[in-house]
PDB file of N, CA and C in Angstrom:
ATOM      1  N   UNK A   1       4.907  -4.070  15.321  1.00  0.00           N
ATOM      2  CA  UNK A   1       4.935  -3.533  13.977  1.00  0.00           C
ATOM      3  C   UNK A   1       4.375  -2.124  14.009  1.00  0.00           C
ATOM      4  N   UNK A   2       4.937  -1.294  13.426  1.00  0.00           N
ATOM      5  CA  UNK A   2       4.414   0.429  13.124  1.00  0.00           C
ATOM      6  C   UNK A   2       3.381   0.180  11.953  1.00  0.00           C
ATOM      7  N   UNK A   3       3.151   1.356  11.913  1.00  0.00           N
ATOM      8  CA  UNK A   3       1.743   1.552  10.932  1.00  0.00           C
ATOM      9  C   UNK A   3       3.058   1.830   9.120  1.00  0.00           C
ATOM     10  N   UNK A   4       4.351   2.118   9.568  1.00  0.00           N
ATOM     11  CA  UNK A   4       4.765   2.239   8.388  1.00  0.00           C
ATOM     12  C   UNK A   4       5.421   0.913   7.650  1.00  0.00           C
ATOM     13  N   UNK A   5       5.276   0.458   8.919  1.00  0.00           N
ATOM     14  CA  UNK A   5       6.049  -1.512   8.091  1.00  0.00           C
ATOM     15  C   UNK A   5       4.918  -1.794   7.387  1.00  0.00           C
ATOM     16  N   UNK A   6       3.828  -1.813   7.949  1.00  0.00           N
ATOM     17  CA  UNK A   6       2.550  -2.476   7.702  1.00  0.00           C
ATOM     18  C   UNK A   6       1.857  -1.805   6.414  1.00  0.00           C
ATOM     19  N   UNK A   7       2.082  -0.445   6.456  1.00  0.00           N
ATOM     20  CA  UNK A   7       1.418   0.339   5.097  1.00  0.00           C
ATOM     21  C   UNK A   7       2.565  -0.587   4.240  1.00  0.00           C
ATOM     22  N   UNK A   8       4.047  -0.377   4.435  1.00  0.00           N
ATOM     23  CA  UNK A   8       4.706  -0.982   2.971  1.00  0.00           C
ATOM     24  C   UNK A   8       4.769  -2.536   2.633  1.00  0.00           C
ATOM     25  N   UNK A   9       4.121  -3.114   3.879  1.00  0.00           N
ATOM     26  CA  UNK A   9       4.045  -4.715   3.630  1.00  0.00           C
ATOM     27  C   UNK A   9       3.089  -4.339   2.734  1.00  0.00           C
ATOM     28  N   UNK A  10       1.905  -3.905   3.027  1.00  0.00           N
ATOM     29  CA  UNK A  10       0.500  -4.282   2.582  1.00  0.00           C
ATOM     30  C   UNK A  10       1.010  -3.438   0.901  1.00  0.00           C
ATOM     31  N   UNK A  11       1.422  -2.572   0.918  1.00  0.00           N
ATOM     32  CA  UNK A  11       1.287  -2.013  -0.678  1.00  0.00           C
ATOM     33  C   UNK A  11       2.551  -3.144  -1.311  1.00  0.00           C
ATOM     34  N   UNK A  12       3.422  -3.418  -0.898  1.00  0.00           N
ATOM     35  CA  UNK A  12       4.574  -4.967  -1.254  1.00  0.00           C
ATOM     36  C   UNK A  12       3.285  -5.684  -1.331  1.00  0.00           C
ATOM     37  N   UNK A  13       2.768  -6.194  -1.354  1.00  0.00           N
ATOM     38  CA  UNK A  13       1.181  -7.551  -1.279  1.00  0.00           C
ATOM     39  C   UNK A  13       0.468  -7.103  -2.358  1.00  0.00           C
ATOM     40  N   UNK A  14       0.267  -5.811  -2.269  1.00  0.00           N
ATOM     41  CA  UNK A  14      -0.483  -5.265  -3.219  1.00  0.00           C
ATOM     42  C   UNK A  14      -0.274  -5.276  -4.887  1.00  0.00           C
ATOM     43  N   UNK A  15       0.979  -4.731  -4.559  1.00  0.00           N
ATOM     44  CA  UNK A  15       1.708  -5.005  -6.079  1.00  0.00           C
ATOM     45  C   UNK A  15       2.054  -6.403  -6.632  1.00  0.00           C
ATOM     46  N   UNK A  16       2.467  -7.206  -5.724  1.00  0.00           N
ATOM     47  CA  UNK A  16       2.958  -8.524  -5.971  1.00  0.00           C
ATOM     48  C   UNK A  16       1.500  -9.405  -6.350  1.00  0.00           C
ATOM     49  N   UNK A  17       0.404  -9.249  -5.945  1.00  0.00           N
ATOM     50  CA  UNK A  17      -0.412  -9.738  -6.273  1.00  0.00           C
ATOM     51  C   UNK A  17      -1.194  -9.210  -7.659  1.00  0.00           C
ATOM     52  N   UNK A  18      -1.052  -8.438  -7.690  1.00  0.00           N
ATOM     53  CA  UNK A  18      -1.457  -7.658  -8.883  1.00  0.00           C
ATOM     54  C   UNK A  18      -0.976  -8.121 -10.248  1.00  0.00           C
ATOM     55  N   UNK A  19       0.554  -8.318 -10.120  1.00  0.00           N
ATOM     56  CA  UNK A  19       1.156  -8.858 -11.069  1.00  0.00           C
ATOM     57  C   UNK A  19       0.938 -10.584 -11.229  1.00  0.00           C
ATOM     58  N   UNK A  20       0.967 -10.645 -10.174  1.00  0.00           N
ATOM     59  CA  UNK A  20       0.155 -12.245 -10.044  1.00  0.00           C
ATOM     60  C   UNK A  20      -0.880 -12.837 -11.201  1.00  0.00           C
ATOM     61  N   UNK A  21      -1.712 -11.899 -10.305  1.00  0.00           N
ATOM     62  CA  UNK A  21      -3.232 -12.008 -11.043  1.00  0.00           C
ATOM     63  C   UNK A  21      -2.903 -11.581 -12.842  1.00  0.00           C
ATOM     64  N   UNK A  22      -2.282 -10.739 -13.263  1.00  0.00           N
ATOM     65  CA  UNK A  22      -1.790 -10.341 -14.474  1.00  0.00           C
ATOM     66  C   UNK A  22      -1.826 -11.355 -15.141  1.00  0.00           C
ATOM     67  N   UNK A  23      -0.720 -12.165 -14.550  1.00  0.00           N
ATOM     68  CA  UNK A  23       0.143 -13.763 -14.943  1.00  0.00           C
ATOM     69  C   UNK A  23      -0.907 -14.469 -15.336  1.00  0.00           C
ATOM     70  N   UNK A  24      -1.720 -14.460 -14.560  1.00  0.00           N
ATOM     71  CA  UNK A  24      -2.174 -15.877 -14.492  1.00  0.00           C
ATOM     72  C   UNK A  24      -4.023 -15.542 -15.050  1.00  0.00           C
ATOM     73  N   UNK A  25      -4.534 -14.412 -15.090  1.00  0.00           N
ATOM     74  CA  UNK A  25      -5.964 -13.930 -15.106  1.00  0.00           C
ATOM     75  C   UNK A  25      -5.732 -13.794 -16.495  1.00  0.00           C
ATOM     76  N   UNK A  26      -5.580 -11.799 -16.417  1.00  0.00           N
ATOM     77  CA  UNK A  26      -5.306 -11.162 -17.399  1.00  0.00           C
ATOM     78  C   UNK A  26      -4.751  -9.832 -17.245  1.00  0.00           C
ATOM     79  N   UNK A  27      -3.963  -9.623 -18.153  1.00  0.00           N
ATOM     80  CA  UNK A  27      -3.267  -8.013 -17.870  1.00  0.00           C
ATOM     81  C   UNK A  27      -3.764  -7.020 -17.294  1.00  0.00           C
ATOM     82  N   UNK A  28      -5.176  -7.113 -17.302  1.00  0.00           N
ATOM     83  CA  UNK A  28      -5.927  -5.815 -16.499  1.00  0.00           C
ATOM     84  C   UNK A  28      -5.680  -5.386 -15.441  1.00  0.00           C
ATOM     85  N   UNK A  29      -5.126  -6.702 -14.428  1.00  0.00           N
ATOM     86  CA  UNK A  29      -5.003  -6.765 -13.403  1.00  0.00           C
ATOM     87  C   UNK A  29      -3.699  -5.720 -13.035  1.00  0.00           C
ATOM     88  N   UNK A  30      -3.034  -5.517 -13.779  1.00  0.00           N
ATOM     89  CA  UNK A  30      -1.748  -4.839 -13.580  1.00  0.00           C
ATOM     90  C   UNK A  30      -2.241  -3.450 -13.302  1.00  0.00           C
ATOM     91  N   UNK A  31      -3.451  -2.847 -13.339  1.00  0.00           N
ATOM     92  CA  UNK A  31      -3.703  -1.733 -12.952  1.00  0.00           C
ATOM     93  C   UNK A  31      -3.623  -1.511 -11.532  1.00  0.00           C
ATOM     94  N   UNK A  32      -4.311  -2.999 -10.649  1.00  0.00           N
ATOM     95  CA  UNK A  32      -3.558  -2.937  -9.267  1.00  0.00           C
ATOM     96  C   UNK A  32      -2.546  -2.472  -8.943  1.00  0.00           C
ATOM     97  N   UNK A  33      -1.614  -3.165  -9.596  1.00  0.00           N
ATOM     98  CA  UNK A  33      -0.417  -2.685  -9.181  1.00  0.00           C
ATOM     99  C   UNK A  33       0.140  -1.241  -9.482  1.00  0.00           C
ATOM    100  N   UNK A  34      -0.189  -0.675 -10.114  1.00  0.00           N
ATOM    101  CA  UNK A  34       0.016   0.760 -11.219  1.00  0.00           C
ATOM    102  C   UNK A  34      -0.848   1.786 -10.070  1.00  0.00           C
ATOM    103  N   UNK A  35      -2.003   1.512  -9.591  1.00  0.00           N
ATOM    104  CA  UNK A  35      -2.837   1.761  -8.600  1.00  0.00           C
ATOM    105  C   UNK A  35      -1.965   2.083  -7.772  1.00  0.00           C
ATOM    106  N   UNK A  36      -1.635   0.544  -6.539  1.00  0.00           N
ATOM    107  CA  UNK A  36      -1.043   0.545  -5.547  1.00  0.00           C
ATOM    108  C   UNK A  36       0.636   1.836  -5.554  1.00  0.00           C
ATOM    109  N   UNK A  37       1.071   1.876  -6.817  1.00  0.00           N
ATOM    110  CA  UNK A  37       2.427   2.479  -7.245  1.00  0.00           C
ATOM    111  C   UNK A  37       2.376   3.746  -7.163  1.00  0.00           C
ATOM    112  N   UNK A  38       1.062   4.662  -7.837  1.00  0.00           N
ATOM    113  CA  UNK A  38       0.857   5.506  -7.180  1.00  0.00           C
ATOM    114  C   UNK A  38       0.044   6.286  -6.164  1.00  0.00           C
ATOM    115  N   UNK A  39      -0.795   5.407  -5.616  1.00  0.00           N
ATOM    116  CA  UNK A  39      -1.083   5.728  -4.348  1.00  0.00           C
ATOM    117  C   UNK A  39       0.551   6.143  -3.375  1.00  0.00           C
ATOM    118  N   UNK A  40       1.297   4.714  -3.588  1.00  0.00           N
ATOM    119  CA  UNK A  40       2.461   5.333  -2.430  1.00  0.00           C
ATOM    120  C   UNK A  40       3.274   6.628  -3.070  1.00  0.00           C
ATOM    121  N   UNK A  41       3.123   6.983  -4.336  1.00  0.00           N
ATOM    122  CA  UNK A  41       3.904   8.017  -4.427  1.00  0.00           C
ATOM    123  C   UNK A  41       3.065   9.253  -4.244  1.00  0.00           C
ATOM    124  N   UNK A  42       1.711   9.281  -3.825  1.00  0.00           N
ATOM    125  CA  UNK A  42       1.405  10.627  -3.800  1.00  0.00           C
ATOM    126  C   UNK A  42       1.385  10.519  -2.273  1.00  0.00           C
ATOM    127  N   UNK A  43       1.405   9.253  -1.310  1.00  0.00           N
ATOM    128  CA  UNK A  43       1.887   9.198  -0.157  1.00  0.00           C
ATOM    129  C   UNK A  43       3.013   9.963  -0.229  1.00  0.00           C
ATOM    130  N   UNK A  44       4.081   9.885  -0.680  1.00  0.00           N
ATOM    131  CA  UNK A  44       5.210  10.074  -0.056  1.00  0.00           C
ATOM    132  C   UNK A  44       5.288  12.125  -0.116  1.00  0.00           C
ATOM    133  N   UNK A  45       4.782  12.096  -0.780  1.00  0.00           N
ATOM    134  CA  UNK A  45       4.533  14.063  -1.335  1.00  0.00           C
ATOM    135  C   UNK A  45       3.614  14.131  -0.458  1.00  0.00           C
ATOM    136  N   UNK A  46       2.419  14.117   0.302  1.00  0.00           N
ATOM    137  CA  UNK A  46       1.574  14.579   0.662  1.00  0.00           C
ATOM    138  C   UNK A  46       1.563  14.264   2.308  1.00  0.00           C
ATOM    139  N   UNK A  47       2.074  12.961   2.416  1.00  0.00           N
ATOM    140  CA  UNK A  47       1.626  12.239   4.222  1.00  0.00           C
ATOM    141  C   UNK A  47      -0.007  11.839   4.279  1.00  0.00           C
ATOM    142  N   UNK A  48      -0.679  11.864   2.874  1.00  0.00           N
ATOM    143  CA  UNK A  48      -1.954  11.207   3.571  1.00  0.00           C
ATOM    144  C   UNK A  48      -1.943   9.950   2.793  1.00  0.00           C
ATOM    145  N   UNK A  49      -2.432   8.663   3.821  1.00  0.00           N
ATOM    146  CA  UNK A  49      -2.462   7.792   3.007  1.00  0.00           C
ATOM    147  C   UNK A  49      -3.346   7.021   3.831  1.00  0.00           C
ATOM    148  N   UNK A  50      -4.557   6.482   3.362  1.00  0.00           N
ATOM    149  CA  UNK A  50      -6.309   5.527   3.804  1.00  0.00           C
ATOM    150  C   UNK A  50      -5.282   4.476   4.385  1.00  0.00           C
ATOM    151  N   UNK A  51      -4.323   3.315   4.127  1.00  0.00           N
ATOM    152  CA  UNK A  51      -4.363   2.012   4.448  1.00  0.00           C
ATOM    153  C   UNK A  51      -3.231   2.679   6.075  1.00  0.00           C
ATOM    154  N   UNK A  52      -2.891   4.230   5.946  1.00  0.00           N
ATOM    155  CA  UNK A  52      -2.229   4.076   7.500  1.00  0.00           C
ATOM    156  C   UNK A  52      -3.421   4.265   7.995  1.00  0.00           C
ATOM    157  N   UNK A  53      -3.745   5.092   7.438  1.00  0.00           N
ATOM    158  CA  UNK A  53      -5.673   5.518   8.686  1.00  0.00           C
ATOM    159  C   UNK A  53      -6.057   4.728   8.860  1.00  0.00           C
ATOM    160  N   UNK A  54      -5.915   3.515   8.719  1.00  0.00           N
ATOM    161  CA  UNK A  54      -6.829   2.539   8.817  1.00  0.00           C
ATOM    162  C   UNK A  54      -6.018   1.371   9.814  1.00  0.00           C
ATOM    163  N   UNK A  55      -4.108   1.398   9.599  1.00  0.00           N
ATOM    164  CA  UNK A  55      -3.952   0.763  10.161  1.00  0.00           C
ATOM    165  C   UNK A  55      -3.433   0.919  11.694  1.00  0.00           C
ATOM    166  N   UNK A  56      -3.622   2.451  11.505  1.00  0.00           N
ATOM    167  CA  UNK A  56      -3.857   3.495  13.128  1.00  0.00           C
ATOM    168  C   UNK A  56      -4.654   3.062  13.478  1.00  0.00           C
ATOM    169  N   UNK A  57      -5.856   3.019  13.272  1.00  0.00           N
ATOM    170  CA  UNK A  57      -7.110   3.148  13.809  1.00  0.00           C
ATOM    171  C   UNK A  57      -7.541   1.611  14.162  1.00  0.00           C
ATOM    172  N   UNK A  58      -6.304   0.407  13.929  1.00  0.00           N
ATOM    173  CA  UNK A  58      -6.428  -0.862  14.292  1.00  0.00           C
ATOM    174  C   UNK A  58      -5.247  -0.880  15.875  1.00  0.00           C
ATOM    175  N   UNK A  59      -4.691   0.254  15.782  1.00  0.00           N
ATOM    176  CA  UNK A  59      -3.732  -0.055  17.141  1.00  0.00           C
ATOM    177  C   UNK A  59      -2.819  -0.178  17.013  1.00  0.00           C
ATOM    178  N   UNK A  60      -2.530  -0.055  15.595  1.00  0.00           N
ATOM    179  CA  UNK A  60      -0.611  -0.224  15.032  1.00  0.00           C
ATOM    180  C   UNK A  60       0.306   0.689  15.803  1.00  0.00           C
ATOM    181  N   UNK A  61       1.304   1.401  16.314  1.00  0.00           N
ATOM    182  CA  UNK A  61       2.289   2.472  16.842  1.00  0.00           C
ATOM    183  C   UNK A  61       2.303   3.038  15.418  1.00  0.00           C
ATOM    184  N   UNK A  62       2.318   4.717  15.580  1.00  0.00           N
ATOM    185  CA  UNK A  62       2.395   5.368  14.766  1.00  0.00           C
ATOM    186  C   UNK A  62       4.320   5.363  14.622  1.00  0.00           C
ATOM    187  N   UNK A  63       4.741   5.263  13.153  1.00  0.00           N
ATOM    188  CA  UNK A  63       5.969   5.375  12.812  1.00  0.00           C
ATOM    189  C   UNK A  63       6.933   6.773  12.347  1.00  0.00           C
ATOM    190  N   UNK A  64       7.901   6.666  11.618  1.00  0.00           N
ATOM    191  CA  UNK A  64       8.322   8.519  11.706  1.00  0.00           C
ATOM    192  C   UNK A  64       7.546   8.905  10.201  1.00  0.00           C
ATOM    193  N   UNK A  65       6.971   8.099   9.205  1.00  0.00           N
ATOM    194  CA  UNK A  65       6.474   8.608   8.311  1.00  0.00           C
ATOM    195  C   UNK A  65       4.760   9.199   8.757  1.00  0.00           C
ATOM    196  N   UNK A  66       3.949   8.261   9.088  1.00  0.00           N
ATOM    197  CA  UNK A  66       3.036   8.187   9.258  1.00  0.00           C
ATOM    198  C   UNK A  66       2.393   8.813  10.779  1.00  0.00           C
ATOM    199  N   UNK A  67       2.303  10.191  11.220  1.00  0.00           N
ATOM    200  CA  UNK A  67       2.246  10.261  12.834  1.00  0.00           C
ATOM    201  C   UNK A  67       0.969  11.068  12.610  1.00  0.00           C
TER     202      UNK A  67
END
């Protein structure tokens, strides 16, 4: 797995749980997901993003987004 499957699994988890918790908690929770939504979009403008640094720095192969 690359560090870019793994950043979009984990933000896919992120959101999906978020809305989860929404369902079933309370709506607040949807800020997770709103969170997670734009974190990846200022990923995608910028190239910096904590959950690749982090999942570099576990040994993942760097991918063509994330190098």
């Amino acid at each position: 797995m690359t560090v870019d499957r793994a950043v979009l699994a984990f933000a896919g988890a992120v959101v999906l749980i978020g809305i989860l918790l929404a369902l079933l908690v309370n709506i607040w929770w949807l800020a997770l997901s709103v969170f997670a939504g734009l974190n990846m979009l200022q990923a995608a403008f910028t190239g910096f993003c904590p959950a690749a640094m982090i999942f570099k720095s576990l040994g993942l192969k760097p991918g063509a987004a994330f190098r």
